[in-house]
PDB file of N, CA and C in Angstrom:
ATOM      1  N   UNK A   1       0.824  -1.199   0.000  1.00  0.00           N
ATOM      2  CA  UNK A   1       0.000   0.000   0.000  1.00  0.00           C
ATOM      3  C   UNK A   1       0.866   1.261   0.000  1.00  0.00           C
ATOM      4  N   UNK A   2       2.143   1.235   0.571  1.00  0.00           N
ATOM      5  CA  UNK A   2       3.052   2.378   0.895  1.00  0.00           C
ATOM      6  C   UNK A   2       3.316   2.645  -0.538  1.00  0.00           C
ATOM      7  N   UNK A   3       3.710   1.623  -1.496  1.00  0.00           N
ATOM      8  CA  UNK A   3       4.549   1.377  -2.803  1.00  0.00           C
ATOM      9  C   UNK A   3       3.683   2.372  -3.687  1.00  0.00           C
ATOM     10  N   UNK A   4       2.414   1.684  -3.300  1.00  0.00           N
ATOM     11  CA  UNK A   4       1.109   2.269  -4.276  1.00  0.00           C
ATOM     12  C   UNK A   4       1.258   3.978  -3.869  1.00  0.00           C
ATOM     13  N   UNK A   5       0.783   4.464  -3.007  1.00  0.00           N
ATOM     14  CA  UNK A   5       0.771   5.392  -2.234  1.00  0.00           C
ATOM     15  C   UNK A   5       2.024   6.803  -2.980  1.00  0.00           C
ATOM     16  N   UNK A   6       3.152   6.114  -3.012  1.00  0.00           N
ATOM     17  CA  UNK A   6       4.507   6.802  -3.134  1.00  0.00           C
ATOM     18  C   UNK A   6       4.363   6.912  -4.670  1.00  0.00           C
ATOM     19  N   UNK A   7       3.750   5.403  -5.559  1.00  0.00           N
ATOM     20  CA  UNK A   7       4.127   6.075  -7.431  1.00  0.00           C
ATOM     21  C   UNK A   7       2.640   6.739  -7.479  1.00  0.00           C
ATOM     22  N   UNK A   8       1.725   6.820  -6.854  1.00  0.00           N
ATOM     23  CA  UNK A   8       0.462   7.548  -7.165  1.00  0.00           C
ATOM     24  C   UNK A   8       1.104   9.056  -6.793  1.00  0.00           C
ATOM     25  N   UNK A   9       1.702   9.413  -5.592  1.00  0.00           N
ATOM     26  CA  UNK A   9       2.020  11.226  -5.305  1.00  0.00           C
ATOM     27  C   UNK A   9       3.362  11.486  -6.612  1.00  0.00           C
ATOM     28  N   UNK A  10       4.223  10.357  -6.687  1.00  0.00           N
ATOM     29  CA  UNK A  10       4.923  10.846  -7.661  1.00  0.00           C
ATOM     30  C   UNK A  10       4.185  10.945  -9.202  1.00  0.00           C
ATOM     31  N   UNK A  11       3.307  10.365  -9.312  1.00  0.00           N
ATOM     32  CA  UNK A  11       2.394  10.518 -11.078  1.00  0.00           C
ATOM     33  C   UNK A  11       1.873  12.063 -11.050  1.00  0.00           C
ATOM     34  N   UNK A  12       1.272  12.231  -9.635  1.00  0.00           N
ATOM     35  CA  UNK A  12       0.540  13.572  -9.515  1.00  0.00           C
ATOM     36  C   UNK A  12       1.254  14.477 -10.043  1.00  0.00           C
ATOM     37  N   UNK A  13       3.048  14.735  -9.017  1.00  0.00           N
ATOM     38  CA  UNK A  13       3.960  15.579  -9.029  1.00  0.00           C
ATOM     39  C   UNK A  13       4.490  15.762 -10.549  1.00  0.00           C
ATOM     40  N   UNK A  14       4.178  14.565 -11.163  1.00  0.00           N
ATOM     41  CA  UNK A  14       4.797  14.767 -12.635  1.00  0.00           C
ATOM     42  C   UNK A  14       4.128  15.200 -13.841  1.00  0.00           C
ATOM     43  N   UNK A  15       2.690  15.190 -13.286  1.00  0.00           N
ATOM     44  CA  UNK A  15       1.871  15.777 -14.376  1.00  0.00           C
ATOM     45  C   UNK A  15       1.660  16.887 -14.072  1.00  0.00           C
ATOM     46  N   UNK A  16       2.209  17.657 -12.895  1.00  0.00           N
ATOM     47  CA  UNK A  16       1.698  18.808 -12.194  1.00  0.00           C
ATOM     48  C   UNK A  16       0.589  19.012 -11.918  1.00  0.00           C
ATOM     49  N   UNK A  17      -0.023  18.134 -10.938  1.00  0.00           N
ATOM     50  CA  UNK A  17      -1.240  18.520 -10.537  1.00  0.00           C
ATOM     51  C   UNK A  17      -1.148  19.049  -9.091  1.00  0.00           C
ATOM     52  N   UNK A  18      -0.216  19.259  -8.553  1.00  0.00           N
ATOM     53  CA  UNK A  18       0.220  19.812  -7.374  1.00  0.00           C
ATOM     54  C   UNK A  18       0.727  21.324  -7.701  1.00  0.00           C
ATOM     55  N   UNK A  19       0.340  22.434  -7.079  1.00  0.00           N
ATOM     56  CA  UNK A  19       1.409  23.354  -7.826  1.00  0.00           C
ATOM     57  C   UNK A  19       1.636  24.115  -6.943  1.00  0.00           C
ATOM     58  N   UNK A  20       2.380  25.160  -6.603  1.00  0.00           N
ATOM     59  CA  UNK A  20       3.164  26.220  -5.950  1.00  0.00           C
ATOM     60  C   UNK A  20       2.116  27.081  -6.167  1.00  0.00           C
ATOM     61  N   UNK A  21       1.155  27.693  -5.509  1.00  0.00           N
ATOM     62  CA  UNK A  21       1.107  28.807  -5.774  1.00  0.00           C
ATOM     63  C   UNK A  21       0.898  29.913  -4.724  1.00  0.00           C
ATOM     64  N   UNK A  22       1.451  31.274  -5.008  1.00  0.00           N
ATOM     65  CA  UNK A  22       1.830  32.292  -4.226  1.00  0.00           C
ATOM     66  C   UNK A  22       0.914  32.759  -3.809  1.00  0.00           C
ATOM     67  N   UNK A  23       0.896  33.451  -2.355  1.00  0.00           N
ATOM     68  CA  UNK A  23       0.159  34.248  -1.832  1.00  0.00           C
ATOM     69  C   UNK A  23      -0.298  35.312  -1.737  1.00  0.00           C
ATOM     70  N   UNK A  24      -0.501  36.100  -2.199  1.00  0.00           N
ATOM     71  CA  UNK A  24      -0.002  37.622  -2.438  1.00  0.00           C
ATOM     72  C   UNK A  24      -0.941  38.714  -1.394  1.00  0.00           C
ATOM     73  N   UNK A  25      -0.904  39.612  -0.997  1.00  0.00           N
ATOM     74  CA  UNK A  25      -1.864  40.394   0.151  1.00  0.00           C
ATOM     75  C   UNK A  25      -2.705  40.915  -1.151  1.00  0.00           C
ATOM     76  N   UNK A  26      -3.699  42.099   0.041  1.00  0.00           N
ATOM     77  CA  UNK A  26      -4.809  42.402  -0.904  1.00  0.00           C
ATOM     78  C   UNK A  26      -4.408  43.151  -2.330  1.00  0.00           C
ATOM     79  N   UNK A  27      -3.979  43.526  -2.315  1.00  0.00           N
ATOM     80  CA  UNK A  27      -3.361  44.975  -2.979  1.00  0.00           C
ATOM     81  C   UNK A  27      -2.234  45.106  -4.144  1.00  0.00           C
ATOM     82  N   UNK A  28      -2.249  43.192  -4.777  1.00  0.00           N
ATOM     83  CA  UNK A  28      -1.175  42.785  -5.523  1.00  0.00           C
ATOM     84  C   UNK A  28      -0.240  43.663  -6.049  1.00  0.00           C
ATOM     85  N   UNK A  29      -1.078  45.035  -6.396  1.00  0.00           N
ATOM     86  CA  UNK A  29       0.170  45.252  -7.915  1.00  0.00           C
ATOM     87  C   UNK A  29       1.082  46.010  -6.197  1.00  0.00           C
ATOM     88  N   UNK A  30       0.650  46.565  -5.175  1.00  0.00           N
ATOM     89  CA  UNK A  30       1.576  47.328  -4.467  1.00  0.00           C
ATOM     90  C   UNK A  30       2.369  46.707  -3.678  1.00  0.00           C
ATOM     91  N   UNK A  31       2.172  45.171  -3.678  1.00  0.00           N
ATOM     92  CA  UNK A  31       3.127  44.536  -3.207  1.00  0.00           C
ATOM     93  C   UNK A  31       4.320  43.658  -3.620  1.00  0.00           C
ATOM     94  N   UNK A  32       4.043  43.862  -4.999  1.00  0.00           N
ATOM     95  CA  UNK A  32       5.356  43.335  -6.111  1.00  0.00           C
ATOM     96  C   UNK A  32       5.800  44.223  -7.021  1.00  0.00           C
ATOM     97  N   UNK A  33       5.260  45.497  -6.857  1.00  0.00           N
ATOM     98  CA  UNK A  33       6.044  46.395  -7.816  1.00  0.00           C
ATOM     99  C   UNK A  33       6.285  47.805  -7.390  1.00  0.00           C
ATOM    100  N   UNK A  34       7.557  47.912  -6.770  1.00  0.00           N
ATOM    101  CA  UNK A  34       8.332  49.151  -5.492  1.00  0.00           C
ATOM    102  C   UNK A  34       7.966  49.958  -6.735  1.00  0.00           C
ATOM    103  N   UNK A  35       8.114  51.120  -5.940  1.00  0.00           N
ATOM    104  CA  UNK A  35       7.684  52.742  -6.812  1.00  0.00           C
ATOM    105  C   UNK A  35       8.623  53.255  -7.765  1.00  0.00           C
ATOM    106  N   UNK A  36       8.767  53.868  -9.148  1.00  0.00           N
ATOM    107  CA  UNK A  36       9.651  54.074 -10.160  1.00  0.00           C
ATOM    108  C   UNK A  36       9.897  55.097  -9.719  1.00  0.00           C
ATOM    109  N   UNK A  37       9.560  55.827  -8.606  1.00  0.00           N
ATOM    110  CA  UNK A  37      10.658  56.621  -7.900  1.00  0.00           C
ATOM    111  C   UNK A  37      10.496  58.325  -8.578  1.00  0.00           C
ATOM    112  N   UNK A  38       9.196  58.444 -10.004  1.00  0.00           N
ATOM    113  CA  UNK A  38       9.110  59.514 -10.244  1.00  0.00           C
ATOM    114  C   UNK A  38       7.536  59.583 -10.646  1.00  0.00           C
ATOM    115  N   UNK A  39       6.707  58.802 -10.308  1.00  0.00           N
ATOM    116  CA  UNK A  39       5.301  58.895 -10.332  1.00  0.00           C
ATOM    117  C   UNK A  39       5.024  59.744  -8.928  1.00  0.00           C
ATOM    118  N   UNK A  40       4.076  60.809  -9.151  1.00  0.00           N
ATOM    119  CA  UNK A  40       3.325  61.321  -8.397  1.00  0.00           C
ATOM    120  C   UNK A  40       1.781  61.158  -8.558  1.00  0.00           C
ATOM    121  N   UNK A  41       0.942  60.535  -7.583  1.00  0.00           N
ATOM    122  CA  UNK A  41      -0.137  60.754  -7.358  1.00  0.00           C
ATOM    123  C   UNK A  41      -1.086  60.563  -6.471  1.00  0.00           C
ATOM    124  N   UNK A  42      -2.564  61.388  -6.763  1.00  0.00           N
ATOM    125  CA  UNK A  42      -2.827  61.699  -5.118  1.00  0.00           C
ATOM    126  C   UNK A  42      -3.741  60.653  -4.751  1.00  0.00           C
ATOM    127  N   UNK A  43      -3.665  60.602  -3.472  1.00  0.00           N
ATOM    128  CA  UNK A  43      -4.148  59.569  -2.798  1.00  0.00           C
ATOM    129  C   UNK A  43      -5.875  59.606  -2.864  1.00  0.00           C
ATOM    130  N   UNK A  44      -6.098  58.962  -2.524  1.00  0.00           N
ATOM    131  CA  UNK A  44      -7.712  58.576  -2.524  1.00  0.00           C
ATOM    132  C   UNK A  44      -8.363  59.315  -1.032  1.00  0.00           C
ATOM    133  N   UNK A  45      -8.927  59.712  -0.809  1.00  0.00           N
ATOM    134  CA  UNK A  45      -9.373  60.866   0.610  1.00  0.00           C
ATOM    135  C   UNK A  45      -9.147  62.423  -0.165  1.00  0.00           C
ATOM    136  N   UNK A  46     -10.769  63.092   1.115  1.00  0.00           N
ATOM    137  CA  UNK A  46     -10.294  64.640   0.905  1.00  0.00           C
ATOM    138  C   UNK A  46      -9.047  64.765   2.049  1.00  0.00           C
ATOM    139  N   UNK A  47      -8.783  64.345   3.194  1.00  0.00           N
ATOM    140  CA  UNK A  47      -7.958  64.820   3.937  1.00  0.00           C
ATOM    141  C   UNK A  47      -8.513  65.358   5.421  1.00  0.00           C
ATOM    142  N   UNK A  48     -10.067  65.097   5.335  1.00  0.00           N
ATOM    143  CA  UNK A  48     -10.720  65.312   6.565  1.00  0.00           C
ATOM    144  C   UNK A  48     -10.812  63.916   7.653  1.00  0.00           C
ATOM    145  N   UNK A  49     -11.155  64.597   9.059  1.00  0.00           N
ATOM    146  CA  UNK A  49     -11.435  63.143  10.428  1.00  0.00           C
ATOM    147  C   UNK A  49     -11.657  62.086   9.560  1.00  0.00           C
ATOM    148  N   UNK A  50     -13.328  62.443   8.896  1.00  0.00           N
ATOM    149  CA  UNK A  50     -14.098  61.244   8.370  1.00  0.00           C
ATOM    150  C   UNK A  50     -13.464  60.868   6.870  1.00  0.00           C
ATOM    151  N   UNK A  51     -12.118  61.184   5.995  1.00  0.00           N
ATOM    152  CA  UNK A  51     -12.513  60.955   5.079  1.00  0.00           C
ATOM    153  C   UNK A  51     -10.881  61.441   4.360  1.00  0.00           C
ATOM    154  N   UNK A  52     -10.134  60.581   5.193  1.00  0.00           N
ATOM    155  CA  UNK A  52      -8.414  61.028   5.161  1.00  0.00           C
ATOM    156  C   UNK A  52      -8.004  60.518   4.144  1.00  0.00           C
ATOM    157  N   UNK A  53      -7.010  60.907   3.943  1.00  0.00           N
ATOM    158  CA  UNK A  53      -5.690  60.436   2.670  1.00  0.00           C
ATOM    159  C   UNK A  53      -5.137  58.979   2.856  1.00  0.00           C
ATOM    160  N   UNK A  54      -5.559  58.309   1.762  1.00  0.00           N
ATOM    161  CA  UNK A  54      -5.204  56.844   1.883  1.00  0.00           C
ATOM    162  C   UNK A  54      -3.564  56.989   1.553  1.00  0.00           C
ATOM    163  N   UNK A  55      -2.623  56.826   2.264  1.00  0.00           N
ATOM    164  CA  UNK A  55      -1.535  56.638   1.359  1.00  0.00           C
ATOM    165  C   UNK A  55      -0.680  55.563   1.465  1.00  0.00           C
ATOM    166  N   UNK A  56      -0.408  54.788   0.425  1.00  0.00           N
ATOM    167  CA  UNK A  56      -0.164  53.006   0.246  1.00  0.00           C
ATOM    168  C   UNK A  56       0.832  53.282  -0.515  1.00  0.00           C
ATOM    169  N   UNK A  57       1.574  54.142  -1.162  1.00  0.00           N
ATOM    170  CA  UNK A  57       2.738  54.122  -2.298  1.00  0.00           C
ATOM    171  C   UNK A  57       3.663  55.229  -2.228  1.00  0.00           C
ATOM    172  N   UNK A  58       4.837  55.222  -2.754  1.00  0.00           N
ATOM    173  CA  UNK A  58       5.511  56.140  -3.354  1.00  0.00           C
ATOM    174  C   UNK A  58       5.108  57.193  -4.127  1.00  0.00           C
ATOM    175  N   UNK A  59       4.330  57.482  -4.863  1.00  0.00           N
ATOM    176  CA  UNK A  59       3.643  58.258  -5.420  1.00  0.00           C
ATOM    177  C   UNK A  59       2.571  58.826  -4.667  1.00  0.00           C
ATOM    178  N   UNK A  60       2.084  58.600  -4.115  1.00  0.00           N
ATOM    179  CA  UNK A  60       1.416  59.373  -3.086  1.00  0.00           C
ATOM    180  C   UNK A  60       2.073  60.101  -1.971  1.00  0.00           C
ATOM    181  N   UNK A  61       3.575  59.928  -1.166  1.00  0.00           N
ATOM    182  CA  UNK A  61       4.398  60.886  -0.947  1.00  0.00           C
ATOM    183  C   UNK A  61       4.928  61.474  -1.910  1.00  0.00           C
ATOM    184  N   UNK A  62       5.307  61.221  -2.695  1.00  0.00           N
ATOM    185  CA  UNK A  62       5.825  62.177  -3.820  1.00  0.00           C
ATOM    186  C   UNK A  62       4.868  63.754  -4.275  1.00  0.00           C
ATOM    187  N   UNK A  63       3.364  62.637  -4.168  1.00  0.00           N
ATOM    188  CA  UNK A  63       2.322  64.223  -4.604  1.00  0.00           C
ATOM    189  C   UNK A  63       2.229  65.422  -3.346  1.00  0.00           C
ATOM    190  N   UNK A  64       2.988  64.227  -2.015  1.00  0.00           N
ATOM    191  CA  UNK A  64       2.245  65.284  -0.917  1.00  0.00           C
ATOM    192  C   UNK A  64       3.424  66.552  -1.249  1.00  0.00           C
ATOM    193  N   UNK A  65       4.664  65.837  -1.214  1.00  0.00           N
ATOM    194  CA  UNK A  65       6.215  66.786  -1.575  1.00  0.00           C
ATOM    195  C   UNK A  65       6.048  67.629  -1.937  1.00  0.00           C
ATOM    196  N   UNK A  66       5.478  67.324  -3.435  1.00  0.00           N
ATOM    197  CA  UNK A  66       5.374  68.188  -4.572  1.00  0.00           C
ATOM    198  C   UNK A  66       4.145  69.462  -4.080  1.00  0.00           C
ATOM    199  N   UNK A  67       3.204  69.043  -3.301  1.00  0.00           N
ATOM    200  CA  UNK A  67       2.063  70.301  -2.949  1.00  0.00           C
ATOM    201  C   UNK A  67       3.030  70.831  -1.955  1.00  0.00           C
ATOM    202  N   UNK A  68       3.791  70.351  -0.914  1.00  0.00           N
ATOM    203  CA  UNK A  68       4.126  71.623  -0.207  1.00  0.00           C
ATOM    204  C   UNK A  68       5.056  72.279  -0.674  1.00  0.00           C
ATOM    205  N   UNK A  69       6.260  71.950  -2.603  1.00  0.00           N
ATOM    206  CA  UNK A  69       6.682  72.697  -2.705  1.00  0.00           C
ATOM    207  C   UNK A  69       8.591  72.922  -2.028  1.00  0.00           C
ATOM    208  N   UNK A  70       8.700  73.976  -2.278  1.00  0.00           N
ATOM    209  CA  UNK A  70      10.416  74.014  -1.473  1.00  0.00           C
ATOM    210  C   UNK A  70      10.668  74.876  -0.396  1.00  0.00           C
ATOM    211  N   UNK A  71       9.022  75.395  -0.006  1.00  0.00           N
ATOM    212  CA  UNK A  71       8.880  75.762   1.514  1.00  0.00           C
ATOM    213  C   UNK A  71       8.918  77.330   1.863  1.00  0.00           C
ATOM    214  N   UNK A  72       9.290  78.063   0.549  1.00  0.00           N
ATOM    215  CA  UNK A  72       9.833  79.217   0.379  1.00  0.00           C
ATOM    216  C   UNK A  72       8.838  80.222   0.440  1.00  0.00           C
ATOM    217  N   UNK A  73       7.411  79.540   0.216  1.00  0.00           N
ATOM    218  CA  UNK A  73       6.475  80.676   0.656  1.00  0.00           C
ATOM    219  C   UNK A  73       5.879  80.825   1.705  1.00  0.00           C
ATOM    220  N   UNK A  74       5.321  82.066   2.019  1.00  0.00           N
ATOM    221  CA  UNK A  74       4.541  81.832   3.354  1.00  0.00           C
ATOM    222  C   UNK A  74       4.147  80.674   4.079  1.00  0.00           C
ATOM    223  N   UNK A  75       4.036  80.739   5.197  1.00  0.00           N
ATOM    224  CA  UNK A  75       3.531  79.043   6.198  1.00  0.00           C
ATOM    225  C   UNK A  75       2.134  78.790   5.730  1.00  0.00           C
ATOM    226  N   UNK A  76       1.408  79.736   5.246  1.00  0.00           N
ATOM    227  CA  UNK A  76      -0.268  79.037   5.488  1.00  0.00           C
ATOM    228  C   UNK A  76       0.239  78.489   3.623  1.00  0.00           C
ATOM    229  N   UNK A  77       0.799  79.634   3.304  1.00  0.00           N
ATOM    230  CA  UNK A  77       0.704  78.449   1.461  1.00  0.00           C
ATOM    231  C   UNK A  77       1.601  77.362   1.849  1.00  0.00           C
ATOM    232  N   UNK A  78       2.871  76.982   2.469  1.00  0.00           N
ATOM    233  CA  UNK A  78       4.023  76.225   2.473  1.00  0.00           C
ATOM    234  C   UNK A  78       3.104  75.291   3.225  1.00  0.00           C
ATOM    235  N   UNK A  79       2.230  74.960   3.316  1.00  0.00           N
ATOM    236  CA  UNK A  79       2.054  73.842   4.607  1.00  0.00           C
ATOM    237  C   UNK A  79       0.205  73.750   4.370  1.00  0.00           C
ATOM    238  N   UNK A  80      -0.181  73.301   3.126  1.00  0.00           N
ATOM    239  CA  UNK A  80      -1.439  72.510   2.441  1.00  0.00           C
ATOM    240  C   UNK A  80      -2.128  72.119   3.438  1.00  0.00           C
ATOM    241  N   UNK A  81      -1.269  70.781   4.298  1.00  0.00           N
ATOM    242  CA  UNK A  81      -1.950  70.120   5.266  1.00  0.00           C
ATOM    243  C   UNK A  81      -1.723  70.097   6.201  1.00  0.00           C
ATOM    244  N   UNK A  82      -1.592  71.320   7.136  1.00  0.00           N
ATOM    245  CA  UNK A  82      -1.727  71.806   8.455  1.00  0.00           C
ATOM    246  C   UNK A  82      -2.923  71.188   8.990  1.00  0.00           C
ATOM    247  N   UNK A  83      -4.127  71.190   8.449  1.00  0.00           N
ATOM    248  CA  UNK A  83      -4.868  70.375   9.156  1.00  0.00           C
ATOM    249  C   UNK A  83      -5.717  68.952   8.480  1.00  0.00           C
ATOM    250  N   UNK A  84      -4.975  68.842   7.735  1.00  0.00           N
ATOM    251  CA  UNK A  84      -5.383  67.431   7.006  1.00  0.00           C
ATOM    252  C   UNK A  84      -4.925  66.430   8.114  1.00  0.00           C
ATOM    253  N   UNK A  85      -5.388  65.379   7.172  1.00  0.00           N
ATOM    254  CA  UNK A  85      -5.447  64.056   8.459  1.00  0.00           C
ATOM    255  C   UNK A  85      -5.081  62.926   6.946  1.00  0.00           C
ATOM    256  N   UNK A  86      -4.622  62.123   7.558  1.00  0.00           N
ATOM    257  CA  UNK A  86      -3.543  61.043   6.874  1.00  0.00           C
ATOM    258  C   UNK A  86      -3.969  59.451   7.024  1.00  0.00           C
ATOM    259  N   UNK A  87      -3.877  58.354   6.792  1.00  0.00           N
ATOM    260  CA  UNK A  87      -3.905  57.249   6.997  1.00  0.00           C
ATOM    261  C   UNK A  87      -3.230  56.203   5.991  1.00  0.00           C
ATOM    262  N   UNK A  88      -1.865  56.099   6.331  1.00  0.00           N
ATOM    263  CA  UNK A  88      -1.279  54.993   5.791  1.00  0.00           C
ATOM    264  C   UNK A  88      -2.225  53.261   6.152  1.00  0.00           C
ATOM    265  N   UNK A  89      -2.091  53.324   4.769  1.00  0.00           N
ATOM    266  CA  UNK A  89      -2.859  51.515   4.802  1.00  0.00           C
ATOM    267  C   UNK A  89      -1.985  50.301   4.660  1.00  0.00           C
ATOM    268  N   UNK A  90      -0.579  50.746   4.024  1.00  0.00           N
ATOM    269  CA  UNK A  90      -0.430  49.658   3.479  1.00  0.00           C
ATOM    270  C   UNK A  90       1.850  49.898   3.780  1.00  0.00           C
ATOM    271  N   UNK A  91       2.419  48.957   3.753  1.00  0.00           N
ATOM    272  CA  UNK A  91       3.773  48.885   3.859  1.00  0.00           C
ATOM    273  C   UNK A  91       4.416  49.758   2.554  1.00  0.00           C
ATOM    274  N   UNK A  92       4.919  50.966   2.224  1.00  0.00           N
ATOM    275  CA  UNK A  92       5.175  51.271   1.391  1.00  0.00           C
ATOM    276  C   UNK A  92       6.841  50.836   0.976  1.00  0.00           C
ATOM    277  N   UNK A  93       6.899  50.672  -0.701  1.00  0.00           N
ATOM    278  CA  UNK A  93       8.316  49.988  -0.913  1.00  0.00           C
ATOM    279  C   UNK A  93       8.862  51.307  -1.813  1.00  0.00           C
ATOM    280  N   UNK A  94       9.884  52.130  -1.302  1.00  0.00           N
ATOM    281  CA  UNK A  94      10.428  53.656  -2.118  1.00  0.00           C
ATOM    282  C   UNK A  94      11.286  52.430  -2.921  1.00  0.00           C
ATOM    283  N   UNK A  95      11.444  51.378  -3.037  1.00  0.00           N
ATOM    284  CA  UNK A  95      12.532  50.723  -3.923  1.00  0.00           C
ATOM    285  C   UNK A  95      13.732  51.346  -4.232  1.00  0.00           C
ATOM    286  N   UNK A  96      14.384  51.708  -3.214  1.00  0.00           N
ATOM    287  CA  UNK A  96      15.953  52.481  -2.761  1.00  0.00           C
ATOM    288  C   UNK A  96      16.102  54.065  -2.881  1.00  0.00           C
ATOM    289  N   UNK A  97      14.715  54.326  -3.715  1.00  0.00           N
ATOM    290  CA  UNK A  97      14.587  56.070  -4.186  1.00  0.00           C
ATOM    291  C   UNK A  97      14.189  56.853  -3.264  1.00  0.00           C
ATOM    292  N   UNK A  98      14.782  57.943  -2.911  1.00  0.00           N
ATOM    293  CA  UNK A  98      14.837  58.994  -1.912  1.00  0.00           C
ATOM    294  C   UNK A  98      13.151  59.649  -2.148  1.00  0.00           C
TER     295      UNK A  98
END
């Protein structure tokens, strides 16, 4: 019965009816493909309590960067989201890019 047992899992293994397959979290494409390091874009939320900034990527810091700018103007223009509200969802990958 063992004999039987052992060429029946090896027939399986050889026709591939067994297979590897990967797990991936919810959010596939953001968890196998790190940020090209020059996409900007904005996150999903207005930025209020009820109704914040999803941010899951590289490109979504990149857009916040880019709204505040190089800081050089006044504080109420230099600083968009003084009172915005934020909520990271997800592990972000900068894929080595600053």
């Amino acid at each position: 019965m063992k004999k039987f047992l052992s060429l029946l899992l090896t027939a399986l293994l050889s026709f591939g009816v067994f297979t590897i397959i990967p797990v991936y979290a919810a959010d596939e494409a953001q968890v196998l493909t790190p940020w090209d390091g020059i996409t900007a874009e904005k996150p999903i939320g207005e930025g209020t309590v009820s109704d914040p900034y999803l941010i899951s990527s590289g490109s979504h810091l990149l857009w916040m960067s880019q709204q505040v700018g190089s800081g050089s103007a006044p504080e109420a223009v230099s600083d968009p989201f003084a009172d915005a509200y934020f909520k990271q969802i997800s592990d972000i990958d900068l894929g080595g890019k600053t």
